[in-house]
PDB file of N, CA and C in Angstrom:
ATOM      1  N   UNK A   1       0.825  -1.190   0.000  1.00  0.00           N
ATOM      2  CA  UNK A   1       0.000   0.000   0.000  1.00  0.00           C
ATOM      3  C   UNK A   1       0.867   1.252   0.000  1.00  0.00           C
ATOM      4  N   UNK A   2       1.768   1.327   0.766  1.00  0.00           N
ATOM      5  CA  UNK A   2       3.063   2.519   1.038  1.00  0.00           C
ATOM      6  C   UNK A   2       3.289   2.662  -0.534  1.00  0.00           C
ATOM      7  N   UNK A   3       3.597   1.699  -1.621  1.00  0.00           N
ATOM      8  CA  UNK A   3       3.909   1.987  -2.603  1.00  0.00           C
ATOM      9  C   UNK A   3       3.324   2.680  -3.818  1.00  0.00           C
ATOM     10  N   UNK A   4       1.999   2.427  -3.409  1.00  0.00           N
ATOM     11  CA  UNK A   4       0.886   2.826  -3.907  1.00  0.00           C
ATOM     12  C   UNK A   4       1.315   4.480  -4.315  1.00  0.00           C
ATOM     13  N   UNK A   5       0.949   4.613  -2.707  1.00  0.00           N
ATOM     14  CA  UNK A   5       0.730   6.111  -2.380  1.00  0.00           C
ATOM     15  C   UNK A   5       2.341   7.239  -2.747  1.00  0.00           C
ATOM     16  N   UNK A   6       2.945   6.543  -2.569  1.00  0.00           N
ATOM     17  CA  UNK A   6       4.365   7.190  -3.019  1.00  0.00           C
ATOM     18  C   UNK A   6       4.577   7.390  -4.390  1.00  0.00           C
ATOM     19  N   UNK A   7       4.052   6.015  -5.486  1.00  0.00           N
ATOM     20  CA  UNK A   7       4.137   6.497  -6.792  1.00  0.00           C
ATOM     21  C   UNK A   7       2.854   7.637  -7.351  1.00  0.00           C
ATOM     22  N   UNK A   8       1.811   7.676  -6.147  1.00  0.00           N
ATOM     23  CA  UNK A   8       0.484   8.864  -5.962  1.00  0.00           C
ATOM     24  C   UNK A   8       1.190   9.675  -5.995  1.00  0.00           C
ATOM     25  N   UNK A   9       2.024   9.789  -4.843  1.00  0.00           N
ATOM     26  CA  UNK A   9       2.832  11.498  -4.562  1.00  0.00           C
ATOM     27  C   UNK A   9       4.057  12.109  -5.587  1.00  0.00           C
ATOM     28  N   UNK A  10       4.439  11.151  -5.868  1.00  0.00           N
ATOM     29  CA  UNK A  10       5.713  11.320  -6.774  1.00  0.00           C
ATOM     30  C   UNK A  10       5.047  11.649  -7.900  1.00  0.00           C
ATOM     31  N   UNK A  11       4.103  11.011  -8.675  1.00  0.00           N
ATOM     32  CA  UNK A  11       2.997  11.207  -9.609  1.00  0.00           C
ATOM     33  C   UNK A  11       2.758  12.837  -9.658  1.00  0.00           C
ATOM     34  N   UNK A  12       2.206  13.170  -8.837  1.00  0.00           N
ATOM     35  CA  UNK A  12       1.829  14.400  -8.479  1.00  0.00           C
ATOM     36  C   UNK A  12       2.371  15.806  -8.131  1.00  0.00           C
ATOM     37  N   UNK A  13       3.969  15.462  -7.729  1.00  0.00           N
ATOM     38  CA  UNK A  13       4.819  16.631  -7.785  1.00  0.00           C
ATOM     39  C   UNK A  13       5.299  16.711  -9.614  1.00  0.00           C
ATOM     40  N   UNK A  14       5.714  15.756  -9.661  1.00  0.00           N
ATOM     41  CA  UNK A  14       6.594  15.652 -11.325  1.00  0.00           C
ATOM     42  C   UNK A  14       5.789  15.996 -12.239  1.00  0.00           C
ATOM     43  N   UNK A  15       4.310  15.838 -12.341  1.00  0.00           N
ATOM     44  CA  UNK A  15       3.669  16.044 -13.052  1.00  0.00           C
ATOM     45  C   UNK A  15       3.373  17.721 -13.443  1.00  0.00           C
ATOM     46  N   UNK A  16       2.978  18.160 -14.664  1.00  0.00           N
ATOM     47  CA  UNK A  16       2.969  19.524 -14.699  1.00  0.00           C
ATOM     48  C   UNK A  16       1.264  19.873 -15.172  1.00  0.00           C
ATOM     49  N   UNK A  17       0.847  20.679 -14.602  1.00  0.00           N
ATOM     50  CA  UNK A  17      -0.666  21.499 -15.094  1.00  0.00           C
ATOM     51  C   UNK A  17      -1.828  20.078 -14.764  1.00  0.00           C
ATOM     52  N   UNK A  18      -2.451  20.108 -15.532  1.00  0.00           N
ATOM     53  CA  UNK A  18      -3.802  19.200 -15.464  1.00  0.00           C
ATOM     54  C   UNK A  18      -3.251  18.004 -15.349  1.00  0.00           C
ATOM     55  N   UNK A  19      -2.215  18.084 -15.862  1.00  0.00           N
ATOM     56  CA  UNK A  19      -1.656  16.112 -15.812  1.00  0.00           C
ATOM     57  C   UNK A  19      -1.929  15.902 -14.200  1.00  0.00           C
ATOM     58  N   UNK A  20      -1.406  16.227 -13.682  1.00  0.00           N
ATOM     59  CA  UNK A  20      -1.592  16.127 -12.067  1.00  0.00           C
ATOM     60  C   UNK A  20      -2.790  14.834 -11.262  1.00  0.00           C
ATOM     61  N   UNK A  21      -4.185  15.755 -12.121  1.00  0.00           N
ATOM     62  CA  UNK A  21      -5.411  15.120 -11.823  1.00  0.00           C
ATOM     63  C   UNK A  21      -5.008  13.580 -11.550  1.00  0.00           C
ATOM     64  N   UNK A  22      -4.182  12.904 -13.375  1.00  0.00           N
ATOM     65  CA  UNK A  22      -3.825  11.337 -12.766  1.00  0.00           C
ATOM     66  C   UNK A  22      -2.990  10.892 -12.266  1.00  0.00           C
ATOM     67  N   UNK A  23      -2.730  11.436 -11.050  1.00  0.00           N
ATOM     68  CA  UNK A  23      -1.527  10.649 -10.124  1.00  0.00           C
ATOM     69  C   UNK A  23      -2.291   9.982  -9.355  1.00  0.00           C
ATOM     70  N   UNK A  24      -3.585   9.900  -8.979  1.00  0.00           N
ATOM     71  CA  UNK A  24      -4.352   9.222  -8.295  1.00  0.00           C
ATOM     72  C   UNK A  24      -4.406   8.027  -9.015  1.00  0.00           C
ATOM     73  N   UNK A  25      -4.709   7.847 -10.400  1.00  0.00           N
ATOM     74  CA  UNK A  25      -4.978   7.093 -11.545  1.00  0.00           C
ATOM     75  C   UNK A  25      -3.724   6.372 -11.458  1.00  0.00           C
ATOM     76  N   UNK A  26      -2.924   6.884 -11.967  1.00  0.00           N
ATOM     77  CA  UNK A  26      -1.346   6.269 -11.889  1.00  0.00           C
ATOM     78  C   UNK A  26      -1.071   5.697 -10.599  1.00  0.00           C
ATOM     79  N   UNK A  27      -1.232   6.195  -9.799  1.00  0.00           N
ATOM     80  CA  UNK A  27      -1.181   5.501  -8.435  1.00  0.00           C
ATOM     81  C   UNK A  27      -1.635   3.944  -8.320  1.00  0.00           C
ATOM     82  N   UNK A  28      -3.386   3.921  -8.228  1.00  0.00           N
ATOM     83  CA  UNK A  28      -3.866   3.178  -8.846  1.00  0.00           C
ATOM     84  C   UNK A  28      -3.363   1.643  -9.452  1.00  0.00           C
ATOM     85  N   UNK A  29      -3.078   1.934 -10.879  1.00  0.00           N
ATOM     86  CA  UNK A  29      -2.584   1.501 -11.627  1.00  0.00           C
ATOM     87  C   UNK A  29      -0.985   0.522 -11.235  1.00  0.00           C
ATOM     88  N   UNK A  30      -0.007   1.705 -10.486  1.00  0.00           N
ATOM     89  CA  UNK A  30       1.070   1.456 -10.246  1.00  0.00           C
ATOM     90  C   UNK A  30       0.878   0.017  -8.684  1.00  0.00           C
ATOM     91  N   UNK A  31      -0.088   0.179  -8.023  1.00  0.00           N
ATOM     92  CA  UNK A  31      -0.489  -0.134  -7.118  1.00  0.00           C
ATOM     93  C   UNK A  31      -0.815  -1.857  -7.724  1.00  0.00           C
ATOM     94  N   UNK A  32      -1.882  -1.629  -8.556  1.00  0.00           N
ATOM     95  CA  UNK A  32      -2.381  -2.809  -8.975  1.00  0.00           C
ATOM     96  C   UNK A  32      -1.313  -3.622  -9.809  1.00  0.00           C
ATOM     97  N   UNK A  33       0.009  -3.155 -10.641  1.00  0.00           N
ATOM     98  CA  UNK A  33       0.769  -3.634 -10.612  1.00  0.00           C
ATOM     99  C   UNK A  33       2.005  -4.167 -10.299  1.00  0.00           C
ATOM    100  N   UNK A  34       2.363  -3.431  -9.006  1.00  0.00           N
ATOM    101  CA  UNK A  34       3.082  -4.025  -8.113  1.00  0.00           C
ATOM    102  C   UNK A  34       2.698  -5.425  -7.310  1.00  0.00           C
ATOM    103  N   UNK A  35       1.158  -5.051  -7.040  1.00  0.00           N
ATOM    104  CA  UNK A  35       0.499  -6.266  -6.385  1.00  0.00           C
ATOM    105  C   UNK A  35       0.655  -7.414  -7.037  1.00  0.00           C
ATOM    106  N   UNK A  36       0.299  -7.542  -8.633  1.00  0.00           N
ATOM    107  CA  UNK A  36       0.449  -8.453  -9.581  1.00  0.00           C
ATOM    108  C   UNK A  36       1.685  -9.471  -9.630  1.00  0.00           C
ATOM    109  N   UNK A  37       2.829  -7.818  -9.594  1.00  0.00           N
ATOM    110  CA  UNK A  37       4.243  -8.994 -10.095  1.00  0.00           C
ATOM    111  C   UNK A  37       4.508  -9.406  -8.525  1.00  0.00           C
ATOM    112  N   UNK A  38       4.522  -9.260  -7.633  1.00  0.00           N
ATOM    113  CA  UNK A  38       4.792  -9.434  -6.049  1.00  0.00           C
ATOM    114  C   UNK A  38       4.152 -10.611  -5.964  1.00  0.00           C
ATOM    115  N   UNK A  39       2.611 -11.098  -6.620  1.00  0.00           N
ATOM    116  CA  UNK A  39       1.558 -12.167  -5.936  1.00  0.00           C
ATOM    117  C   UNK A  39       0.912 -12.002  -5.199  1.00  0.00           C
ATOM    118  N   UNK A  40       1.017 -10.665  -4.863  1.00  0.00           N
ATOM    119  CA  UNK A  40      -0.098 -10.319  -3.700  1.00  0.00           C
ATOM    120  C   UNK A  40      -1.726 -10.448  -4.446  1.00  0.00           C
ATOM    121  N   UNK A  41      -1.848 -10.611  -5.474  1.00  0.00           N
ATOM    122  CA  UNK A  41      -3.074  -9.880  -6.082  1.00  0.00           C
ATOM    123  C   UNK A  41      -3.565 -11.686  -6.864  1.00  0.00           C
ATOM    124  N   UNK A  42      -4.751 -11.591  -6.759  1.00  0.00           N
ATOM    125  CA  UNK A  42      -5.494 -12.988  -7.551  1.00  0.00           C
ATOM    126  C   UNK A  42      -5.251 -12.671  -8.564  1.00  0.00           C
ATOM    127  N   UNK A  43      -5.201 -13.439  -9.574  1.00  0.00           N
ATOM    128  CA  UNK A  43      -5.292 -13.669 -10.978  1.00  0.00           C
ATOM    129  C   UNK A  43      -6.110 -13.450 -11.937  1.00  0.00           C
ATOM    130  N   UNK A  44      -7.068 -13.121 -11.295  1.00  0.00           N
ATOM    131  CA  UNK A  44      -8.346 -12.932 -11.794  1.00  0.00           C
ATOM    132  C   UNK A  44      -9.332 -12.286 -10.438  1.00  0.00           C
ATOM    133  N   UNK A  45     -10.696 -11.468 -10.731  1.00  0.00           N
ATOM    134  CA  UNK A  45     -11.384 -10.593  -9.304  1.00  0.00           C
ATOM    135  C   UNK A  45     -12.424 -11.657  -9.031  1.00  0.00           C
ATOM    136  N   UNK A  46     -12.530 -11.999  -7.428  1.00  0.00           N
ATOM    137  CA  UNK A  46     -13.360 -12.986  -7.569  1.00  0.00           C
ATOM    138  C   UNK A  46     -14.831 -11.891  -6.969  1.00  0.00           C
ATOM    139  N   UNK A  47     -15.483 -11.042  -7.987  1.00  0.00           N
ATOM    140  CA  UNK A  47     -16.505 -10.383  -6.889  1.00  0.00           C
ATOM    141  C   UNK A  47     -17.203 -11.103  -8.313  1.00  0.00           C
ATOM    142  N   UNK A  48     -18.826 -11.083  -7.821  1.00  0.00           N
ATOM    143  CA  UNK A  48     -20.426 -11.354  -8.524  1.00  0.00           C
ATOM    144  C   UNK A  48     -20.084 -11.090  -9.776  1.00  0.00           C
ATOM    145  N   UNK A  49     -20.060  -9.829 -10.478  1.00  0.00           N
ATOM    146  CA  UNK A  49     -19.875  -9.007 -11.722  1.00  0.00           C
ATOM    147  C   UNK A  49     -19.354  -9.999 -12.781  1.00  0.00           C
ATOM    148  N   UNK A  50     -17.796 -10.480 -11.699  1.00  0.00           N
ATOM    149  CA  UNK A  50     -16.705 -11.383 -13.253  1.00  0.00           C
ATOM    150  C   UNK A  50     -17.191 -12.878 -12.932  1.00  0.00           C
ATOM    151  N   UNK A  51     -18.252 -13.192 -12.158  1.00  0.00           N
ATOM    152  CA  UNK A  51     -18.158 -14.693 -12.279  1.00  0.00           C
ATOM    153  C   UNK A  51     -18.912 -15.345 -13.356  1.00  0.00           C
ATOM    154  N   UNK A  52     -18.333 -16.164 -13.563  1.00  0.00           N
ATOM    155  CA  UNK A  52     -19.258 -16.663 -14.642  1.00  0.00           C
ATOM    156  C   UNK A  52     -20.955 -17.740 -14.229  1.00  0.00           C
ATOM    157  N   UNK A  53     -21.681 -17.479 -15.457  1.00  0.00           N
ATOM    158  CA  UNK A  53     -22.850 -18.365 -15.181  1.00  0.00           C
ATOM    159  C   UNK A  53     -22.780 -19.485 -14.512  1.00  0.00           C
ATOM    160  N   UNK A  54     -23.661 -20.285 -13.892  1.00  0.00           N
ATOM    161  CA  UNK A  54     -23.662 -21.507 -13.861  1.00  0.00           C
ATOM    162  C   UNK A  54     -25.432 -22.216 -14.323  1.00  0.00           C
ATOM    163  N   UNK A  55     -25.488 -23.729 -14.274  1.00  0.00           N
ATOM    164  CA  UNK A  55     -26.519 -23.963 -15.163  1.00  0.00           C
ATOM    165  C   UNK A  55     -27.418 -24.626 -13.694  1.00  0.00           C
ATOM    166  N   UNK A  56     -28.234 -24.217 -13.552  1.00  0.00           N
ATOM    167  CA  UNK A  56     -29.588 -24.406 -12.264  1.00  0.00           C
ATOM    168  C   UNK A  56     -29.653 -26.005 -12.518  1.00  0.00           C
ATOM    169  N   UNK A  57     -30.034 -27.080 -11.456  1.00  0.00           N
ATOM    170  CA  UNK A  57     -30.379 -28.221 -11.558  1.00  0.00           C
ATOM    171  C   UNK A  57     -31.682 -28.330 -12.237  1.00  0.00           C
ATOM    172  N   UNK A  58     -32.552 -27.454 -12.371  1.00  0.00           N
ATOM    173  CA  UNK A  58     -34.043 -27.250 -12.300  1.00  0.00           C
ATOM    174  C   UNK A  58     -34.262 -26.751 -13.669  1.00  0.00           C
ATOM    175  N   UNK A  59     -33.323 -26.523 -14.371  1.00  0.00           N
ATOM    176  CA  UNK A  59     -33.428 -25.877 -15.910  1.00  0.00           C
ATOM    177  C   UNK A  59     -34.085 -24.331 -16.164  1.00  0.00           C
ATOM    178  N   UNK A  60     -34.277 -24.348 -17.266  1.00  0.00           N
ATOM    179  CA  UNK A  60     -34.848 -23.307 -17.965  1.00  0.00           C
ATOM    180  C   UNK A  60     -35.963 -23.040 -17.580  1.00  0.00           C
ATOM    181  N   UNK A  61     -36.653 -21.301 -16.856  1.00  0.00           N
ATOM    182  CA  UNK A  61     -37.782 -21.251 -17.002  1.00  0.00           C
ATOM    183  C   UNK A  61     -38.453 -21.546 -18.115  1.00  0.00           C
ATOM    184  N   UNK A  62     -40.229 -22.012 -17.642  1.00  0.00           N
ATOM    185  CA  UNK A  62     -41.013 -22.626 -18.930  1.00  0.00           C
ATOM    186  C   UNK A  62     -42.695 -21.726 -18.773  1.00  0.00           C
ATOM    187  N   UNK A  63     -43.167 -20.883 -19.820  1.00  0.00           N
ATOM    188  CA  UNK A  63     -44.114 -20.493 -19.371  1.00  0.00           C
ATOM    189  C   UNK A  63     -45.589 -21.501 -19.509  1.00  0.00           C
ATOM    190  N   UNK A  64     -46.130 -21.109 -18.587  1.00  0.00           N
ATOM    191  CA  UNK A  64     -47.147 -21.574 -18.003  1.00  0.00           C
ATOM    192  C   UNK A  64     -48.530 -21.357 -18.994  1.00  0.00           C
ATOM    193  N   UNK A  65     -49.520 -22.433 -19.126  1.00  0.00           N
ATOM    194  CA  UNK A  65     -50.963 -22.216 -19.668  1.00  0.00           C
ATOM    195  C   UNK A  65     -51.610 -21.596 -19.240  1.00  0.00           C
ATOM    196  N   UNK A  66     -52.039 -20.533 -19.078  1.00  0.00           N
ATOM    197  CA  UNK A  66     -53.628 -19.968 -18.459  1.00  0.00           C
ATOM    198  C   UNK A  66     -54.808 -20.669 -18.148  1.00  0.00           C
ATOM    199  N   UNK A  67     -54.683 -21.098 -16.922  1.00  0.00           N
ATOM    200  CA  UNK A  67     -55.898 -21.818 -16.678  1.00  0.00           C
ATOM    201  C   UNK A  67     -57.102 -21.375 -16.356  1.00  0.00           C
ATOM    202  N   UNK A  68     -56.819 -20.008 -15.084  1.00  0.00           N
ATOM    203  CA  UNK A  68     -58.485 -19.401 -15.220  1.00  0.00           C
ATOM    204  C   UNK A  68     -57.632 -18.162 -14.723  1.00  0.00           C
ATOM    205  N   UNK A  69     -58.558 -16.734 -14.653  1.00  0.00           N
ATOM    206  CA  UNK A  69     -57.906 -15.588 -14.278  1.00  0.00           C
ATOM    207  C   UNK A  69     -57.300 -15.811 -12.993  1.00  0.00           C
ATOM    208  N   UNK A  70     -57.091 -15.356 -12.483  1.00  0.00           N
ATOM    209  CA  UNK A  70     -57.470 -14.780 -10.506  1.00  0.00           C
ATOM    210  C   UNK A  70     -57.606 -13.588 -10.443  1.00  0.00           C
ATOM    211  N   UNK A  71     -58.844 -13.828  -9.737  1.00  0.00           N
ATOM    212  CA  UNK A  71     -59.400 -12.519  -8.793  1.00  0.00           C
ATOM    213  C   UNK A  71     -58.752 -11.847  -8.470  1.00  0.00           C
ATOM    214  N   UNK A  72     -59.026 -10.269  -8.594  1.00  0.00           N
ATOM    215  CA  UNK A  72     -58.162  -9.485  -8.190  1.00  0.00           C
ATOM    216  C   UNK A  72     -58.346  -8.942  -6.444  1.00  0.00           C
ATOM    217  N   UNK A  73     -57.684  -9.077  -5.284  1.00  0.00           N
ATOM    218  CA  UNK A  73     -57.499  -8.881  -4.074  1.00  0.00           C
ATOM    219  C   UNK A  73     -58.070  -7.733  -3.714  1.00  0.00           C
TER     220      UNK A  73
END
């Protein structure tokens, strides 16, 4: 994390005018690849978003016949 923030700060003095804004970005970045080559970091993100499908025991929804209305409550 220390490294993170140091290539943040260093980012951010060296940088000139608007560039500045991405030293956070670069930070970031520099962060997520230190983690990488070190091994600190999975190989892949294990959150909801990147997982992949899986197939239900129960299959495919199937729609249903209309048998009579229902009453409305």
């Amino acid at each position: 994390m220390f490294k993170s923030v140091a290539v943040t700060v260093v980012a951010f003095l060296l940088l000139p005018g608007v560039w500045r804004q991405t030293a956070v970005l670069i930070g970031m970045a520099a962060g997520t690849g230190i983690a990488a080559v070190t091994g600190l970091a999975p190989p892949w993100p294990r959150s909801p978003a990147r997982q992949s499908s899986t197939a239900r025991p129960w299959g495919a929804p199937r729609a249903r016949a209309a048998t009579s209305p229902r009453a409305p409550c």
